[in-house]
PDB file of N, CA and C in Angstrom:
ATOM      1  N   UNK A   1       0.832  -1.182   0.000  1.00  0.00           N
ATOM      2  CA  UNK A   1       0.000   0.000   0.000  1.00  0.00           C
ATOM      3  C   UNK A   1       0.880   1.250   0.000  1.00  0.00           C
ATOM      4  N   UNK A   2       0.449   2.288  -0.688  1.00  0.00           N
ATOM      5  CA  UNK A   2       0.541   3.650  -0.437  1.00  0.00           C
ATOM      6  C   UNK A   2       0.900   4.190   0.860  1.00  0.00           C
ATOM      7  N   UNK A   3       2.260   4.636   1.294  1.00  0.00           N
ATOM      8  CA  UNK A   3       2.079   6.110   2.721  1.00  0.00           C
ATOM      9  C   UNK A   3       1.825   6.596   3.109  1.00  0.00           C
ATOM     10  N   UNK A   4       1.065   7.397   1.766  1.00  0.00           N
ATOM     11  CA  UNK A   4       0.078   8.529   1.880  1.00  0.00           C
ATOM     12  C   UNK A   4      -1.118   7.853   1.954  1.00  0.00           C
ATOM     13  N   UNK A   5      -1.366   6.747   1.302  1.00  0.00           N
ATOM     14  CA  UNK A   5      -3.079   6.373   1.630  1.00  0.00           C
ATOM     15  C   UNK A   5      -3.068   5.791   2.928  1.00  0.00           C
ATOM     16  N   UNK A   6      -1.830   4.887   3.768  1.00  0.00           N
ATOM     17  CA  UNK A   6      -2.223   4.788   4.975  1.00  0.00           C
ATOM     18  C   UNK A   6      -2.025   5.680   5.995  1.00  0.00           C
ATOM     19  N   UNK A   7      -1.190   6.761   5.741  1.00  0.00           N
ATOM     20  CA  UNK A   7      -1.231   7.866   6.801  1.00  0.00           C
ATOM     21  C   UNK A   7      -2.615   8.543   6.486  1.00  0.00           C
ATOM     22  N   UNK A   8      -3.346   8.868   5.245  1.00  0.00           N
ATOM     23  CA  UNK A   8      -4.845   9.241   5.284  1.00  0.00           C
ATOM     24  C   UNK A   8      -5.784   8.799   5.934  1.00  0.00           C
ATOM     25  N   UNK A   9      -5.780   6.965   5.715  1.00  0.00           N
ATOM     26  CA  UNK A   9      -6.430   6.550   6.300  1.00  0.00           C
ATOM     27  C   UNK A   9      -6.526   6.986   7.932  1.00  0.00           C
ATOM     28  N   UNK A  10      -4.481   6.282   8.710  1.00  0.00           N
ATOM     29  CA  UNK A  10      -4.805   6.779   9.949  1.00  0.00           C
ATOM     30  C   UNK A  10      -4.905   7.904  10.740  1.00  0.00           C
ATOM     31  N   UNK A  11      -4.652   9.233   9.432  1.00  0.00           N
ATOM     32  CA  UNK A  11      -5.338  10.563  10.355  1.00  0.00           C
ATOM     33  C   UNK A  11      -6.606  10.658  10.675  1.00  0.00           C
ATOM     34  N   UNK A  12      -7.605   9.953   9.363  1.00  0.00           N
ATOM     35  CA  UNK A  12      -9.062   9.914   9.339  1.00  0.00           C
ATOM     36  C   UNK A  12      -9.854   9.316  10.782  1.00  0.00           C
ATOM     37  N   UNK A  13      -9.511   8.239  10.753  1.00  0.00           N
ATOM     38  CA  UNK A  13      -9.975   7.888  12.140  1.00  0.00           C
ATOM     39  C   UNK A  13      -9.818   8.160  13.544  1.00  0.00           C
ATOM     40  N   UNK A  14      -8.339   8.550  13.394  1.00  0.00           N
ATOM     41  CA  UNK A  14      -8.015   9.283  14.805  1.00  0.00           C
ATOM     42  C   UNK A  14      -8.698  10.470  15.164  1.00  0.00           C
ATOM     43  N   UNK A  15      -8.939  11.086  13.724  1.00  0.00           N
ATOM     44  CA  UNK A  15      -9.571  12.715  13.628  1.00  0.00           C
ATOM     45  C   UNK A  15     -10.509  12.104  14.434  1.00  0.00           C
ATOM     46  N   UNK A  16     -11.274  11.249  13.853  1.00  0.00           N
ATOM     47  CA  UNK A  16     -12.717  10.744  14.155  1.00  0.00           C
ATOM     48  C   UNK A  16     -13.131  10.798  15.549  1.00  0.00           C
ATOM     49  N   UNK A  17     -12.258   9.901  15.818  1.00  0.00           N
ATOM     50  CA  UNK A  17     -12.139   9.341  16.943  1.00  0.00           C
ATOM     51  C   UNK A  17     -11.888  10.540  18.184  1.00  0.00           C
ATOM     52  N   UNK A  18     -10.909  11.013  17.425  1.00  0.00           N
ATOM     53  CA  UNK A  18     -10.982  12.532  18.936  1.00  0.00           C
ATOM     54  C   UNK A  18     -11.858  13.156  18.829  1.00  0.00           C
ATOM     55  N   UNK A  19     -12.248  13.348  17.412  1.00  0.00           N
ATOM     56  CA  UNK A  19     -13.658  14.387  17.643  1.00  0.00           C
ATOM     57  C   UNK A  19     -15.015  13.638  17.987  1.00  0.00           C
ATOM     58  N   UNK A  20     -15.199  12.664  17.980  1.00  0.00           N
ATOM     59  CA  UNK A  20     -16.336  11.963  18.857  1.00  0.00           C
ATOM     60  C   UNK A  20     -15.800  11.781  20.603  1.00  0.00           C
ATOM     61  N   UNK A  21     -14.783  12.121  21.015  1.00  0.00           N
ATOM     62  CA  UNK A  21     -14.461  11.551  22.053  1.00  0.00           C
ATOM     63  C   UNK A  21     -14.704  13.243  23.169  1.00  0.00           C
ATOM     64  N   UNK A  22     -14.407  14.121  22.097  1.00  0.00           N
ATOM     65  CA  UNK A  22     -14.337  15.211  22.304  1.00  0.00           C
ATOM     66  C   UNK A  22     -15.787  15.877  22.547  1.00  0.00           C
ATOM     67  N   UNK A  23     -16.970  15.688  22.037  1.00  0.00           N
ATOM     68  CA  UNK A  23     -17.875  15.436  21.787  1.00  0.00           C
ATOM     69  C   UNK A  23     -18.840  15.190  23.269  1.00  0.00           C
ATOM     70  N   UNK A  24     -18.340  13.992  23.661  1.00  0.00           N
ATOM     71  CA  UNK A  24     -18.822  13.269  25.068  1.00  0.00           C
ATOM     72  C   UNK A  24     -18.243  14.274  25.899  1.00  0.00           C
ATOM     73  N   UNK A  25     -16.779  14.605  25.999  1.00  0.00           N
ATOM     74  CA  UNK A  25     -16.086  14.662  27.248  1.00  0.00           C
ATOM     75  C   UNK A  25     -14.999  15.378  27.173  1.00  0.00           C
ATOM     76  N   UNK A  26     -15.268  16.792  26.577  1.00  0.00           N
ATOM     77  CA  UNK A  26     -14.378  18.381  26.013  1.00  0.00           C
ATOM     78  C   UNK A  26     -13.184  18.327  26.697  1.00  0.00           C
ATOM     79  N   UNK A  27     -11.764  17.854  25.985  1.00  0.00           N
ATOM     80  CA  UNK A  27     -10.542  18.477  26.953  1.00  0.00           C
ATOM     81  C   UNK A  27      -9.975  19.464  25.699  1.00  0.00           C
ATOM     82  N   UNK A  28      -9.105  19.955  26.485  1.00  0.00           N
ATOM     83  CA  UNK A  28      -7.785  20.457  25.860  1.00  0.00           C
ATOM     84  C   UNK A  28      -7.308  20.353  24.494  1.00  0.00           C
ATOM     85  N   UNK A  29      -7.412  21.040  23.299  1.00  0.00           N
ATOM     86  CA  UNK A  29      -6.899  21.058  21.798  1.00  0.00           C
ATOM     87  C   UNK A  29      -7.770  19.824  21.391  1.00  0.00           C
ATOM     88  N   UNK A  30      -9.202  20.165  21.448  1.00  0.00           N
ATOM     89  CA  UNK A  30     -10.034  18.665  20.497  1.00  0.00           C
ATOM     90  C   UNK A  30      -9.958  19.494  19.383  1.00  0.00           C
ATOM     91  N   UNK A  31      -9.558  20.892  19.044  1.00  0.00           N
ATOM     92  CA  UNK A  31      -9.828  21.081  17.561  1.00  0.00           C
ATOM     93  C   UNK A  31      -8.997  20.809  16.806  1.00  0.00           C
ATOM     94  N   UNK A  32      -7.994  20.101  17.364  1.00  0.00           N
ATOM     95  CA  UNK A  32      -7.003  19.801  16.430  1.00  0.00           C
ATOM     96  C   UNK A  32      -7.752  18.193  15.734  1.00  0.00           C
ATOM     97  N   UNK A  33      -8.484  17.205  16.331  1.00  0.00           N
ATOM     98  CA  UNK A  33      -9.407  16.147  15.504  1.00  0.00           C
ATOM     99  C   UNK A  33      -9.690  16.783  14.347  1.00  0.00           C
ATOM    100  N   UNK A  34     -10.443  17.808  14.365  1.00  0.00           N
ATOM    101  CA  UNK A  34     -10.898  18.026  12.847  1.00  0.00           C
ATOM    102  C   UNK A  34     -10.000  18.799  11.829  1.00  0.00           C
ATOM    103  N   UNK A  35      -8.634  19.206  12.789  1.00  0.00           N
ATOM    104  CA  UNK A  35      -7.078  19.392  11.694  1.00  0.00           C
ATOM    105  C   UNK A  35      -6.678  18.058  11.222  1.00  0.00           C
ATOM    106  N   UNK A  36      -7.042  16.922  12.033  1.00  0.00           N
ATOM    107  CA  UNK A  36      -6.596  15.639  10.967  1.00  0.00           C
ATOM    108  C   UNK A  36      -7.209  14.979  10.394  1.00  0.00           C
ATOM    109  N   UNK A  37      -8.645  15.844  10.535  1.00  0.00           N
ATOM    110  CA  UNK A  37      -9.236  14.604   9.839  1.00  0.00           C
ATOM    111  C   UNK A  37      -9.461  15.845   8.071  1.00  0.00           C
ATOM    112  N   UNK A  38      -8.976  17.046   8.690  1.00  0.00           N
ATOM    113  CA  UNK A  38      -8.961  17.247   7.212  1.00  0.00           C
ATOM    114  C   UNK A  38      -7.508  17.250   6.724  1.00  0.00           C
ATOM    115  N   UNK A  39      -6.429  17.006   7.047  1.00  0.00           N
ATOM    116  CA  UNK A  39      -5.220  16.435   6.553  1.00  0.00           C
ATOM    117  C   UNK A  39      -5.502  14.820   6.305  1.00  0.00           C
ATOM    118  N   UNK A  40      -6.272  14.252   6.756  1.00  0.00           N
ATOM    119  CA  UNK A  40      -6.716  12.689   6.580  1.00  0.00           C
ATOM    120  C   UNK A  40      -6.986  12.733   5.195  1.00  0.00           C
ATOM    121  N   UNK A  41      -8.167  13.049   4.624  1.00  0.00           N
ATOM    122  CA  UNK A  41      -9.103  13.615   3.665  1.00  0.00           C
ATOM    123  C   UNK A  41      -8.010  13.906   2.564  1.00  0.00           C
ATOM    124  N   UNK A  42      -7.716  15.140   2.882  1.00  0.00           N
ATOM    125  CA  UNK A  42      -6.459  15.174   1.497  1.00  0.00           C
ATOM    126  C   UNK A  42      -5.933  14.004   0.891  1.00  0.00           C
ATOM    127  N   UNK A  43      -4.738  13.439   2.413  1.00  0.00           N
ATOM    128  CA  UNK A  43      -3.995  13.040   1.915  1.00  0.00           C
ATOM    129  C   UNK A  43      -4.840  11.675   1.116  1.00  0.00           C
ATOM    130  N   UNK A  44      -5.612  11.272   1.376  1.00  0.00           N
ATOM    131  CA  UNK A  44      -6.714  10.130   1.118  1.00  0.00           C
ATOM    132  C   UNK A  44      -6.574  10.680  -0.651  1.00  0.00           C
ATOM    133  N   UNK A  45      -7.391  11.805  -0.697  1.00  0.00           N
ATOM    134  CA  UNK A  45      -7.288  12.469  -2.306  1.00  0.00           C
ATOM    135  C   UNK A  45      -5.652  12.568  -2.785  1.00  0.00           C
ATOM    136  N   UNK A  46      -4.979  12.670  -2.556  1.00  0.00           N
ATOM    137  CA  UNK A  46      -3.921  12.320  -3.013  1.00  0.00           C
ATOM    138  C   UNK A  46      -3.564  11.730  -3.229  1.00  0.00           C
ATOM    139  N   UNK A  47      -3.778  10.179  -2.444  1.00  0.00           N
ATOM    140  CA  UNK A  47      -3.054   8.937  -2.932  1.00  0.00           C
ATOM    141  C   UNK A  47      -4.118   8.266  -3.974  1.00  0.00           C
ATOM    142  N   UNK A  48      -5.211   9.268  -4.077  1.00  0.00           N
ATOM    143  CA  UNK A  48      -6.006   8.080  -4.964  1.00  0.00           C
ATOM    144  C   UNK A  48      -5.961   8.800  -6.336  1.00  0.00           C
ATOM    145  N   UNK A  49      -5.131  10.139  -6.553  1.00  0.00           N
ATOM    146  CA  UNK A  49      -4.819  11.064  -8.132  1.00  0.00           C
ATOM    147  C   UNK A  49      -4.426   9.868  -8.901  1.00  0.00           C
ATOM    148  N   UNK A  50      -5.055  10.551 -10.244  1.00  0.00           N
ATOM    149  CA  UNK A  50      -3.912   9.543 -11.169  1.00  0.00           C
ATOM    150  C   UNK A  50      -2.969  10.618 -11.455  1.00  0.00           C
ATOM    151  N   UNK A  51      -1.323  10.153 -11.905  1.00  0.00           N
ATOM    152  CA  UNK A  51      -0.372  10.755 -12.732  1.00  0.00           C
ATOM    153  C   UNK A  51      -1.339  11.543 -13.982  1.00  0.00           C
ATOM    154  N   UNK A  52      -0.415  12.084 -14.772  1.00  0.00           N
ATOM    155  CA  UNK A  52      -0.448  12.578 -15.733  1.00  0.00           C
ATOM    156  C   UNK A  52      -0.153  11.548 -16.613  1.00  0.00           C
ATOM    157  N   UNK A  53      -0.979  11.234 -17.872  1.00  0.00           N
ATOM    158  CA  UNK A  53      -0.421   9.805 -19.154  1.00  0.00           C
ATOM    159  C   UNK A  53      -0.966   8.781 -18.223  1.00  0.00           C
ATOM    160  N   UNK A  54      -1.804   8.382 -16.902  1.00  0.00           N
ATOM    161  CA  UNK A  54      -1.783   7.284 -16.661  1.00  0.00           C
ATOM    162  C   UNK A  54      -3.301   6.595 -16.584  1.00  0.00           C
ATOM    163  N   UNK A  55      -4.118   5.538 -17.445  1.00  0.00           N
ATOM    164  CA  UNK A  55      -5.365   5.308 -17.545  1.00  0.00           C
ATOM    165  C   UNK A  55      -6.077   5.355 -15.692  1.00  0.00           C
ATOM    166  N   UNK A  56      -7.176   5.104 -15.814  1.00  0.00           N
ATOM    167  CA  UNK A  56      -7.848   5.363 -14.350  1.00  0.00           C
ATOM    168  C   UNK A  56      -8.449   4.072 -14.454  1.00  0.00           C
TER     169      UNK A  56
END
């Protein structure tokens, strides 16, 4: 697999995951969950680009 698709993947869920956790039971920098879960997201769109010249 991809780096970028598994570091997407595991920002996505962690995002998730703090921001549901955050949700229940408010501490300290939960807004950073939804800084990874939109660095998750990207990088997710990134690993799934095609090149340039390359069929899909």
């Amino acid at each position: 697999m991809d780096r970028t698709l598994i570091a997407g993947i595991v920002l996505t869920v962690l995002g998730l995951s703090g921001y549901l956790v955050g949700v229940v039971a408010p501490y300290p920098g939960r807004a950073f969950s939804i800084t990874g879960v939109m660095v998750g997201i990207t990088f997710l769109a990134i690993s799934n680009a095609t090149q340039p010249g390359e069929s899909a």
